[in-house]
Protein backbone atom coordinates (compact mmCIF):
# COMPACT_ATOMS: atom_id res chain seq x y z
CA UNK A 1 0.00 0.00 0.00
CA UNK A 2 0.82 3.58 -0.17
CA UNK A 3 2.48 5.40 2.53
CA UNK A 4 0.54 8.77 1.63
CA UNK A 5 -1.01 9.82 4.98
CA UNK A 6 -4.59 11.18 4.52
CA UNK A 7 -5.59 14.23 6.61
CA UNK A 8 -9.04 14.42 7.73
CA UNK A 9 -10.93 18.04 8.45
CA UNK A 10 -13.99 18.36 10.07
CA UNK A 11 -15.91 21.48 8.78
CA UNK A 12 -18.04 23.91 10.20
CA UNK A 13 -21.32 21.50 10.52
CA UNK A 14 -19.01 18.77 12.05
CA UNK A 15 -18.57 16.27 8.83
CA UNK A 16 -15.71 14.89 8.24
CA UNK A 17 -13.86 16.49 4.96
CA UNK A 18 -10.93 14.48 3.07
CA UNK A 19 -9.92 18.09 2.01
CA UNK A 20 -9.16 21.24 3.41
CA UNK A 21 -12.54 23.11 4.49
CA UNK A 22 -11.43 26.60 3.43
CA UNK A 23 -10.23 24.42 0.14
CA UNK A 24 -13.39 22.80 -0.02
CA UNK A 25 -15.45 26.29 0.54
CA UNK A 26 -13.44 27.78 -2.40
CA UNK A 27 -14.32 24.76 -4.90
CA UNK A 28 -17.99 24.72 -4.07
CA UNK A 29 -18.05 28.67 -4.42
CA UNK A 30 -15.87 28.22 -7.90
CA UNK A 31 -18.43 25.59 -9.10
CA UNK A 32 -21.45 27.40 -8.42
CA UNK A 33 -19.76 30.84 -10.09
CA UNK A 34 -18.73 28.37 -12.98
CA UNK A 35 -22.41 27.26 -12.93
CA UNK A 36 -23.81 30.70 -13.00
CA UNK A 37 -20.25 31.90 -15.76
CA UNK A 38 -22.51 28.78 -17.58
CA UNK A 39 -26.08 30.20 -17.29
CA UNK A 40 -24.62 33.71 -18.41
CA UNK A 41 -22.90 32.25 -21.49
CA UNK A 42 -26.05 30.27 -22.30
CA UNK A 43 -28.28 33.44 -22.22
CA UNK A 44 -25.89 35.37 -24.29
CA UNK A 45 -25.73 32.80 -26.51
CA UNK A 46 -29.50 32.81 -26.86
CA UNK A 47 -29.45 36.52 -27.11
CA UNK A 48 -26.67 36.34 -29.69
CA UNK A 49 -28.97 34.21 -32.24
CA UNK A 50 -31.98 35.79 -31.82
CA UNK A 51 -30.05 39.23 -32.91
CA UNK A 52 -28.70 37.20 -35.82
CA UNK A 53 -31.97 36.30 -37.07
CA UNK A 54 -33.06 39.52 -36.60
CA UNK A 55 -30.51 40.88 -38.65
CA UNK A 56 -30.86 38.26 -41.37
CA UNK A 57 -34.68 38.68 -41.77
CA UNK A 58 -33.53 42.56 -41.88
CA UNK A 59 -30.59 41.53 -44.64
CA UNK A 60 -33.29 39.56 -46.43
CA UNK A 61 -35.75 42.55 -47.10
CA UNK A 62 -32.71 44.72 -47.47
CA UNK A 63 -31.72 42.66 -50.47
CA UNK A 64 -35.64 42.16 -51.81
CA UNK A 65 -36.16 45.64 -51.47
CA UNK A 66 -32.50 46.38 -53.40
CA UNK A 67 -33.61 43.89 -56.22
CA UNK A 68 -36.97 45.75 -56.40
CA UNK A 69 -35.46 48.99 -56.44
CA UNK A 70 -32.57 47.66 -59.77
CA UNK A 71 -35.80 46.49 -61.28
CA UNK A 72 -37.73 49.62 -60.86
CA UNK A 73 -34.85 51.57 -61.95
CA UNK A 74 -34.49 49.33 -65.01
CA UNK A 75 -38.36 50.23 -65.97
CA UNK A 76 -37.71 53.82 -66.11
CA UNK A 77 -34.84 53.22 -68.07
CA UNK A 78 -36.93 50.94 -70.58
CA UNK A 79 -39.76 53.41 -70.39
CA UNK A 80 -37.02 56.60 -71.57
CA UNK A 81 -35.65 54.22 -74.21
CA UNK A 82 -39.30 53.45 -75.30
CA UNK A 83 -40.83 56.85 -75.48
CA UNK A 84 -37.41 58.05 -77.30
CA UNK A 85 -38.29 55.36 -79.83
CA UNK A 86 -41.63 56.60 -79.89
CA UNK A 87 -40.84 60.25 -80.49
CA UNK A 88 -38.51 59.07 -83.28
CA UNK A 89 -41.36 57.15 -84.98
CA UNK A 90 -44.29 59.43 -84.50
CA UNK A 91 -41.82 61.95 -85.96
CA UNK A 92 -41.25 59.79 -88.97
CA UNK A 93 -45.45 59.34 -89.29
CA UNK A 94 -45.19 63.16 -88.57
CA UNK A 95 -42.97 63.63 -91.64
CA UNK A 96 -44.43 61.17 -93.92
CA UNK A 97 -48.09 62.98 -93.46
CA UNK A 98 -46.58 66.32 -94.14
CA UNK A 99 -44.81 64.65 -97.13
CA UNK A 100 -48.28 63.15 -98.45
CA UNK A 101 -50.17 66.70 -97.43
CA UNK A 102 -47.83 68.59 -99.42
CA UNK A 103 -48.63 65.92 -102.42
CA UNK A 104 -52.49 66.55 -101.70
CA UNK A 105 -51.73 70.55 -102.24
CA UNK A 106 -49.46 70.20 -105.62
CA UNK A 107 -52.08 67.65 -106.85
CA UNK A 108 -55.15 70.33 -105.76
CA UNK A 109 -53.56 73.18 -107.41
CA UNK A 110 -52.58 71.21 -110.76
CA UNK A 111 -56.42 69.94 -110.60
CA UNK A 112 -57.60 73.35 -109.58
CA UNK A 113 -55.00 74.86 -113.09
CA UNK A 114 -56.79 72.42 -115.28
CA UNK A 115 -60.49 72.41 -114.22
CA UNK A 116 -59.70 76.84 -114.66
CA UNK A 117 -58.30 75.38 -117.87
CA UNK A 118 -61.42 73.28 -118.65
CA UNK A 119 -63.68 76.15 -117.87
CA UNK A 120 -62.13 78.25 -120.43
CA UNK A 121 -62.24 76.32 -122.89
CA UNK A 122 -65.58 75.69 -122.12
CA UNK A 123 -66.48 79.21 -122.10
CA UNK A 124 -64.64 79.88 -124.86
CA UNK A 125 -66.47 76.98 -127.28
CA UNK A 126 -69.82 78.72 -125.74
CA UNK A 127 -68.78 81.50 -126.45
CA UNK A 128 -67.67 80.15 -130.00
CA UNK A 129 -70.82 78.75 -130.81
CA UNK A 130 -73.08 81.37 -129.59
């Protein structure tokens, strides 16, 4: 056998101790602060996640609302590129109808020279034959 010699305490309700009772004291107080250091670090813990979903549900509509915002942006952009190309082409229709109404005139006025022209000679054979 071992020649260690065991000390025996008796602590402060009379029970007999294999360790020191001011030892002993210490290591109960250190286990229920490392209980309670536990408990703390379990509640911040708890606290920790619920900020992160917080913040992730807030990253989430962050991002939808960023993706909304490109595509709205992109709309407008579409929409100026579309009414450009819709100036351009009601400016072409604009042109073309001024082109044809300037047509109508030359054509009225050449119709206009030879009905004038028709009349006279219609006069004129009246006229003639009167």
């Amino acid at each position: 056998m071992s020649d260690a010699k065991v000390q025996l305490y008796f602590d402060k309700d009379n029970k007999i101790r294999a360790f020191d009772p001011a030892k002993f004291e210490r290591s109960d107080q250190l286990e229920k602060e490392c209980g309670s250091f536990v408990s703390n670090i379990s509640t911040f813990n708890e606290k920790v996640h619920s900020l992160v979903e917080v913040l992730e549900a807030h990253a989430s509509r962050i991002d939808s609302q960023k993706l909304k915002a490109i595509g709205l942006r992109m709309a407008v952009e579409n929409e100026v590129d579309n009414r450009h190309r819709q100036e351009r082409a009601l400016q072409v229709m604009i042109n073309e109808k001024k082109s044809e109404l300037d047509r109508y005139k030359a054509q009225l006025n050449s119709l206009r020279r030879v009905e004038g022209e028709y009349k006279a000679t219609l006069e004129r054979l009246n006229n003639a034959h009167n």
